[in-house]
C-alpha atoms as a PDB file:
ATOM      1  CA  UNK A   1      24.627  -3.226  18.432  1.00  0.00           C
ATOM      2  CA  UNK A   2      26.991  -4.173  15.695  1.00  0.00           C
ATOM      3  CA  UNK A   3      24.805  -5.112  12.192  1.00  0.00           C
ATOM      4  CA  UNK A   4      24.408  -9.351  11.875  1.00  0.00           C
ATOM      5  CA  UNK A   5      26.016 -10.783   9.271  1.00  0.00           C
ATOM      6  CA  UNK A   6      23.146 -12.477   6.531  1.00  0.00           C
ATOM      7  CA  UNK A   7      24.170 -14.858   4.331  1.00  0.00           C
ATOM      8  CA  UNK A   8      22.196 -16.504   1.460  1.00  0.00           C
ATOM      9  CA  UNK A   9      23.424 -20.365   1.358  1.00  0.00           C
ATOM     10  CA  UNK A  10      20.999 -22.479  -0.363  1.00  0.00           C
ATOM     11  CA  UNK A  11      22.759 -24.672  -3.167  1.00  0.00           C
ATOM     12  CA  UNK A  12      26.477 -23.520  -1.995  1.00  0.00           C
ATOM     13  CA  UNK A  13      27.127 -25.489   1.819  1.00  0.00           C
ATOM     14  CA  UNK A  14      30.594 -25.915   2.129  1.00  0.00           C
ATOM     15  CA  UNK A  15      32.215 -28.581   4.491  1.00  0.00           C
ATOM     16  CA  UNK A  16      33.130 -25.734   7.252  1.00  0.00           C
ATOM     17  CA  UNK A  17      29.417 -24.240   7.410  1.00  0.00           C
ATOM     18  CA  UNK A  18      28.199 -28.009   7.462  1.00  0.00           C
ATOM     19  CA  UNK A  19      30.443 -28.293  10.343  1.00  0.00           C
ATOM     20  CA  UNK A  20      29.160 -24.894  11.885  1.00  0.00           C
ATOM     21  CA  UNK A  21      25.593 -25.846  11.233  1.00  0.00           C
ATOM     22  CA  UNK A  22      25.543 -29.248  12.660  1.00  0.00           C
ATOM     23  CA  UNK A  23      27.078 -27.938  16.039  1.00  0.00           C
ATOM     24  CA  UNK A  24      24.614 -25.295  15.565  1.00  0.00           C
ATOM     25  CA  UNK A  25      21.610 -28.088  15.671  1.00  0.00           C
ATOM     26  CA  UNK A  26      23.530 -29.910  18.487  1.00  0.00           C
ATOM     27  CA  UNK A  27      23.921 -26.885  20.780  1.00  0.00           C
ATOM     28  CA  UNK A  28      19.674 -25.951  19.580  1.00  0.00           C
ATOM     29  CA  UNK A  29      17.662 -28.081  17.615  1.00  0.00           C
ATOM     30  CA  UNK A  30      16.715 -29.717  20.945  1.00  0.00           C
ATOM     31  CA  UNK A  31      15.187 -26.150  22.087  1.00  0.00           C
ATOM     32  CA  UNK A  32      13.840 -25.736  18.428  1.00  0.00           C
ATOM     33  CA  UNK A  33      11.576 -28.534  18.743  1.00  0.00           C
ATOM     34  CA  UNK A  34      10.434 -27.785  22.593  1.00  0.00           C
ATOM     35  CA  UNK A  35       8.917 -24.629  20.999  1.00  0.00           C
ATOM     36  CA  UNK A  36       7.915 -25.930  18.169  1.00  0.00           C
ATOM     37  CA  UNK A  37       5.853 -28.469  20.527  1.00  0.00           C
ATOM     38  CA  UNK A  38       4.683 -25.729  22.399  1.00  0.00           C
ATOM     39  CA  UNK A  39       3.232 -23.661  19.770  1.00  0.00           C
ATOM     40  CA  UNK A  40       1.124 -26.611  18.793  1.00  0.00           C
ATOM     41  CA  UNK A  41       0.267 -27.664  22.077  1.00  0.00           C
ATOM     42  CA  UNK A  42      -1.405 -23.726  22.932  1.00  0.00           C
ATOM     43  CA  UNK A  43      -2.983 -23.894  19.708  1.00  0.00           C
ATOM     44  CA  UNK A  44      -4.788 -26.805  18.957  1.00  0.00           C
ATOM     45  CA  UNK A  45      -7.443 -26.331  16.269  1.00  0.00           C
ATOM     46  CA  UNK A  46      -9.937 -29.002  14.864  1.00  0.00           C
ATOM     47  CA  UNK A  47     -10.440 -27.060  11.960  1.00  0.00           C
ATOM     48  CA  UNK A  48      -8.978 -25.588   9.352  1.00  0.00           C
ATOM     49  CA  UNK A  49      -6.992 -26.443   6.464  1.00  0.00           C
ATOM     50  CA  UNK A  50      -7.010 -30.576   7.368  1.00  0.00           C
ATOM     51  CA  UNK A  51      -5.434 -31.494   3.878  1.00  0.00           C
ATOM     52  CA  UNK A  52      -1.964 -29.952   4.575  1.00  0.00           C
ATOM     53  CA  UNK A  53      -1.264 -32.410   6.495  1.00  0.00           C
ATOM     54  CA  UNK A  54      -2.117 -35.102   3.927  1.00  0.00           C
ATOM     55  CA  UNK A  55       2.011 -34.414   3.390  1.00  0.00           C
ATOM     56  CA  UNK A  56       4.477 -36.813   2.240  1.00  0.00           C
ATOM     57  CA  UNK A  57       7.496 -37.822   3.246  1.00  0.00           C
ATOM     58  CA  UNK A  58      10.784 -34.878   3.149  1.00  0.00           C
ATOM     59  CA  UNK A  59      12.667 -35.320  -0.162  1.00  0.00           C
ATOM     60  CA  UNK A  60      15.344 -33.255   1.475  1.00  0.00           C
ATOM     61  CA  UNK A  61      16.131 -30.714   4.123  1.00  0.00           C
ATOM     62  CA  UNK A  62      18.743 -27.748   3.197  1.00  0.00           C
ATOM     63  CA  UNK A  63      19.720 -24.400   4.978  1.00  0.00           C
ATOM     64  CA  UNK A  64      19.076 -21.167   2.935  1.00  0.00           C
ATOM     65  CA  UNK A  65      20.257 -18.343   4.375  1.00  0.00           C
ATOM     66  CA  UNK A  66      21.854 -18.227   8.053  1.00  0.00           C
ATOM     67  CA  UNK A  67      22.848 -14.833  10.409  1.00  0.00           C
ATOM     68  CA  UNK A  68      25.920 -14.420  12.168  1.00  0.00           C
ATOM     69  CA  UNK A  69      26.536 -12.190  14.869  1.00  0.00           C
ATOM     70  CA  UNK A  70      29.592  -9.905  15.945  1.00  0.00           C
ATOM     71  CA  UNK A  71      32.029 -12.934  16.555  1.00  0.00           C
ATOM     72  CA  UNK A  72      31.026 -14.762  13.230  1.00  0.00           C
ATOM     73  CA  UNK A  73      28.726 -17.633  15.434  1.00  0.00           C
ATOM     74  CA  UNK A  74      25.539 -18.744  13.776  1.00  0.00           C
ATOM     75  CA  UNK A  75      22.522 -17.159  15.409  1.00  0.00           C
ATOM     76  CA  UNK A  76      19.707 -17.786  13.200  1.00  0.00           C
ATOM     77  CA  UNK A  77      18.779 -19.917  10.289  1.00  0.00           C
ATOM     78  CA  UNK A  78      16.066 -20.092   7.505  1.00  0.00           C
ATOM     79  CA  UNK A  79      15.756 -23.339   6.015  1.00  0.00           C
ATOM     80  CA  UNK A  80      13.862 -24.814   3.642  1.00  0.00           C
ATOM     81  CA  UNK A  81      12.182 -28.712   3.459  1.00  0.00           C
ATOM     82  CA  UNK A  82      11.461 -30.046  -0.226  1.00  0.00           C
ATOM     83  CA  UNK A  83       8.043 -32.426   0.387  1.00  0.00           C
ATOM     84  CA  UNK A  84       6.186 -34.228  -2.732  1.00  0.00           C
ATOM     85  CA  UNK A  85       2.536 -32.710  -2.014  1.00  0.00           C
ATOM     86  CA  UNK A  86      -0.869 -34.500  -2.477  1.00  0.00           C
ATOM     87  CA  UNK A  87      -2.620 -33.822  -5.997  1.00  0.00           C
ATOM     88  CA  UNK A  88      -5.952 -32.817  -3.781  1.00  0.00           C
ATOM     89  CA  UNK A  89      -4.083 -29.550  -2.238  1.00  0.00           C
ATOM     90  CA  UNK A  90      -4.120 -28.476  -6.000  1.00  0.00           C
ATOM     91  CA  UNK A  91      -0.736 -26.677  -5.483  1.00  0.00           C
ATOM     92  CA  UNK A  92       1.543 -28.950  -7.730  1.00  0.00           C
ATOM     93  CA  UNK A  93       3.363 -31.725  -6.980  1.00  0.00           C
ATOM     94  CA  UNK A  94       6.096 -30.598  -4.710  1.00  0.00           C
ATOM     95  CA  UNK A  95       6.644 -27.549  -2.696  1.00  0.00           C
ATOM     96  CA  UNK A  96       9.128 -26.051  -0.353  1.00  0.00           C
ATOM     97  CA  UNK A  97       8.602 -25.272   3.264  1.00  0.00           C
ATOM     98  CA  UNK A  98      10.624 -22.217   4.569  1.00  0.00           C
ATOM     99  CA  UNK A  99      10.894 -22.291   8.469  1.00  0.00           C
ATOM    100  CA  UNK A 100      13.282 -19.848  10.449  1.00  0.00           C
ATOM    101  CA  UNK A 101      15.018 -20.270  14.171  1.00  0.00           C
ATOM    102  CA  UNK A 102      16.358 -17.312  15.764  1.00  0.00           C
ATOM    103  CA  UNK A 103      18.732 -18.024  19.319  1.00  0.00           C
ATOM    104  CA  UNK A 104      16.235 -16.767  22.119  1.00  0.00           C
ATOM    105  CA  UNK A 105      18.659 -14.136  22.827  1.00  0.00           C
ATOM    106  CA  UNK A 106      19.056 -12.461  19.218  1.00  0.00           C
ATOM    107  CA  UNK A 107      15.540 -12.378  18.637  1.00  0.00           C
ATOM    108  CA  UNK A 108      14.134  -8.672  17.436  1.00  0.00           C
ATOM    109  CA  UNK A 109      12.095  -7.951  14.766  1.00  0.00           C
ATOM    110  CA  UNK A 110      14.745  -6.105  12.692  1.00  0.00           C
ATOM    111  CA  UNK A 111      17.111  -9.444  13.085  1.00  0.00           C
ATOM    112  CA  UNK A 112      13.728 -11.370  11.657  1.00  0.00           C
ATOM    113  CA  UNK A 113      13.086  -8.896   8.844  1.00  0.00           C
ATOM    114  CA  UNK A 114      16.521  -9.001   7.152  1.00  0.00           C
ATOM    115  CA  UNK A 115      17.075 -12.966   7.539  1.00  0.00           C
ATOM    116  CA  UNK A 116      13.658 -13.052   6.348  1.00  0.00           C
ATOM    117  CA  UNK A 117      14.404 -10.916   3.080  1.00  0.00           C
ATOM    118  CA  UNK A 118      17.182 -11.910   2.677  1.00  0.00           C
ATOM    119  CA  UNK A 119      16.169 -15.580   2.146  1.00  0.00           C
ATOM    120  CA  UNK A 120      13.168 -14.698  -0.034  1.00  0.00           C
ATOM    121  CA  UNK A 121      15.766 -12.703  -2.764  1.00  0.00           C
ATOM    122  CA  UNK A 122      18.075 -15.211  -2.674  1.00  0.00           C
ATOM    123  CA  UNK A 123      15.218 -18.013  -2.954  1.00  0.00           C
ATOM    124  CA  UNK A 124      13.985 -16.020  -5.979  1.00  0.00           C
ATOM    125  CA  UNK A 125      16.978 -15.453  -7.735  1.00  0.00           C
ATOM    126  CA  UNK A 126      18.337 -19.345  -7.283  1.00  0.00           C
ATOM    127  CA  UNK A 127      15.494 -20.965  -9.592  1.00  0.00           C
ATOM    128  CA  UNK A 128      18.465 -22.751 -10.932  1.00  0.00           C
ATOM    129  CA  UNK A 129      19.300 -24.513  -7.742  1.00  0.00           C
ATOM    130  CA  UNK A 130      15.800 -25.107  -6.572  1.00  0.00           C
ATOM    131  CA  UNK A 131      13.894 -28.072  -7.559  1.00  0.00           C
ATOM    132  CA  UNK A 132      11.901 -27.916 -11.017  1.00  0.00           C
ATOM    133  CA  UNK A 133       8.875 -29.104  -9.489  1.00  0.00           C
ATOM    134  CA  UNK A 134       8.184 -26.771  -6.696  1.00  0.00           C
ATOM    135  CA  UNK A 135       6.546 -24.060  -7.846  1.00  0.00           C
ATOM    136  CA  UNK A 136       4.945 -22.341  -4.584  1.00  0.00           C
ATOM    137  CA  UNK A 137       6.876 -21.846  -0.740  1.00  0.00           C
ATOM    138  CA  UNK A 138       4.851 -22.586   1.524  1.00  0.00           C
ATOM    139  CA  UNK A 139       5.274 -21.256   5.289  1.00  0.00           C
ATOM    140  CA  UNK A 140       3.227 -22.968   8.028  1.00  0.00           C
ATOM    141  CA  UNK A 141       3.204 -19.851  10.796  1.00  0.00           C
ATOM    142  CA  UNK A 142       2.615 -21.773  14.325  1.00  0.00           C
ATOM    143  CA  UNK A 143       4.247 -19.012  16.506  1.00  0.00           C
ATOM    144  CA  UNK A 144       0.956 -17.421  17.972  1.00  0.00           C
ATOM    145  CA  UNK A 145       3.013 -13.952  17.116  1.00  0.00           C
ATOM    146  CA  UNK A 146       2.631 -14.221  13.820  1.00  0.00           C
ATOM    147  CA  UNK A 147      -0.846 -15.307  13.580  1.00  0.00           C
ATOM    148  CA  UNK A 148      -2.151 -11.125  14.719  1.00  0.00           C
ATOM    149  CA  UNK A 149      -3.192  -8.585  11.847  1.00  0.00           C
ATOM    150  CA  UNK A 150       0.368  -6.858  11.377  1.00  0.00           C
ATOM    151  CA  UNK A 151       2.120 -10.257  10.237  1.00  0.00           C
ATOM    152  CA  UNK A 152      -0.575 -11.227   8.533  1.00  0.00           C
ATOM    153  CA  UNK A 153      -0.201  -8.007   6.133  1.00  0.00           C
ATOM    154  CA  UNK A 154       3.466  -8.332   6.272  1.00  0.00           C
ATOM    155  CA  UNK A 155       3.901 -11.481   4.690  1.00  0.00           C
ATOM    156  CA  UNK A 156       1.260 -10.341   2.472  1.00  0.00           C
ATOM    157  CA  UNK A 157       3.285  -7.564   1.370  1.00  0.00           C
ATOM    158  CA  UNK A 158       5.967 -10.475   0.902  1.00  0.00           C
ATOM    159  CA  UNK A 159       3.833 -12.150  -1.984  1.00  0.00           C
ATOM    160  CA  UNK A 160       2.582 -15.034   0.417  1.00  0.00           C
ATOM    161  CA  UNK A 161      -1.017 -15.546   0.290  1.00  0.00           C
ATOM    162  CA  UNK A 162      -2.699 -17.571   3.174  1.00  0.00           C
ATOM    163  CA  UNK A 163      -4.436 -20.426   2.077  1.00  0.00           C
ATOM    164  CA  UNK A 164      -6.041 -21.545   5.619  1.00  0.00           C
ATOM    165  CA  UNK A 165      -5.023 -23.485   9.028  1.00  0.00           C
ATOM    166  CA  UNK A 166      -3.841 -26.680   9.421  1.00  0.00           C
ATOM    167  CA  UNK A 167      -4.742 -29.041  12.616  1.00  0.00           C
ATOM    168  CA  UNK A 168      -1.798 -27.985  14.507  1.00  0.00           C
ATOM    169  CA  UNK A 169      -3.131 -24.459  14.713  1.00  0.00           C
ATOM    170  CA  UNK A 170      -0.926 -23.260  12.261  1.00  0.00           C
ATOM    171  CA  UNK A 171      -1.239 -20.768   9.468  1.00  0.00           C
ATOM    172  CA  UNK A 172      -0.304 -22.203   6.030  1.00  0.00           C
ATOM    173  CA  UNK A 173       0.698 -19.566   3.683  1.00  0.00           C
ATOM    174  CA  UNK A 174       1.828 -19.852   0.119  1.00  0.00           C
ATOM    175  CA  UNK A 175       4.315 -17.845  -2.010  1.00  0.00           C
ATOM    176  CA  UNK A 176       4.567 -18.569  -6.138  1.00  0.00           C
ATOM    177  CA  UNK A 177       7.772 -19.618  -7.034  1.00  0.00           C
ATOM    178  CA  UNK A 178       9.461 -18.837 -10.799  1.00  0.00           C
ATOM    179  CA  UNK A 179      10.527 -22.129 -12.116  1.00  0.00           C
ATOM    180  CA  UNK A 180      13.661 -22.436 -13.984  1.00  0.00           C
ATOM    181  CA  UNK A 181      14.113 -25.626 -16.166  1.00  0.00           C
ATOM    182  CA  UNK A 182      17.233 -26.169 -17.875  1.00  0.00           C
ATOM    183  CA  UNK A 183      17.748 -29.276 -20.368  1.00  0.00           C
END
């Protein structure tokens, strides 16, 4: 199997990769949300961690690093959701939220792992292009898969900490980001 292509595009979307992304979304995002609506639907919790969801409104939605495979076609994406939190999380007052979509067909855990990394270095070393005011990434883990013990200590070995669950049945887990402010 020939290596995937990562790329780290937060900050730098050029017209042709918008172009590439939307007809990514068109061909998948419908498939994205089915199993997004799945995951919640087999794991409905009552409790948990019932302020995330005291979330408001997107500020804005961006891709951050994408994986391409032998022809050049988009087959996963990490993207990342810029939200203005509630004072009562006690986590600032805005935060990102990574989430990652791999094509059903591409999936493996060495595909994961790279995208993965590969967003997290390039997340950390754009402070620059990130927003001032989000100082922690925050991942919300609703894929029963990587609720079990060994993803739990890998995205502790990441530098995410988890903070709790959310209704949904989610895991909400937080990683400090270095803030960069330029005047």
């Amino acid at each position: 199997m020939t290596e995937p292509r990562i790329e780290f595009v937060f900050g730098g979307v050029n017209d042709q990769l918008k172009r590439e992304l939307r007809a990514f979304w068109s061909q998948y995002g419908n498939a994205y949300q089915e199993e997004l609506r799945s995951f919640r639907i087999a794991s409905r919790n009552s409790d948990g961690l019932k302020q995330m969801d005291l979330l408001k409104k997107p500020i804005s939605r961006q891709p951050a690093a994408i994986s391409r495979d032998q022809l050049g076609v988009i087959n996963g994406i990490v993207f990342v959701v810029l939200r203005e939190l509630e004072e009562s999380l006690e986590l600032g007052t805005h935060a990102y939220f990574q989430r990652m979509y791999i094509i059903p067909g591409y999936r493996q855990p060495r595909l994961a792992n790279q995208l993965f990394r590969a967003f997290l270095e390039g997340f950390d070393r754009a402070a620059e292009k990130r927003d001032h005011r989000a100082n922690v990434l925050l991942a919300e883990n609703i894929n029963p898969g990587l609720q079990k013990a060994p993803m739990r200590r890998y995205f502790a070995r990441l530098g995410f900490q988890m903070l709790g669950g959310n209704q949904l049945g989610g895991e909400i887990w937080a990683r400090k980001l270095k803030t960069h402010f330029s005047f």
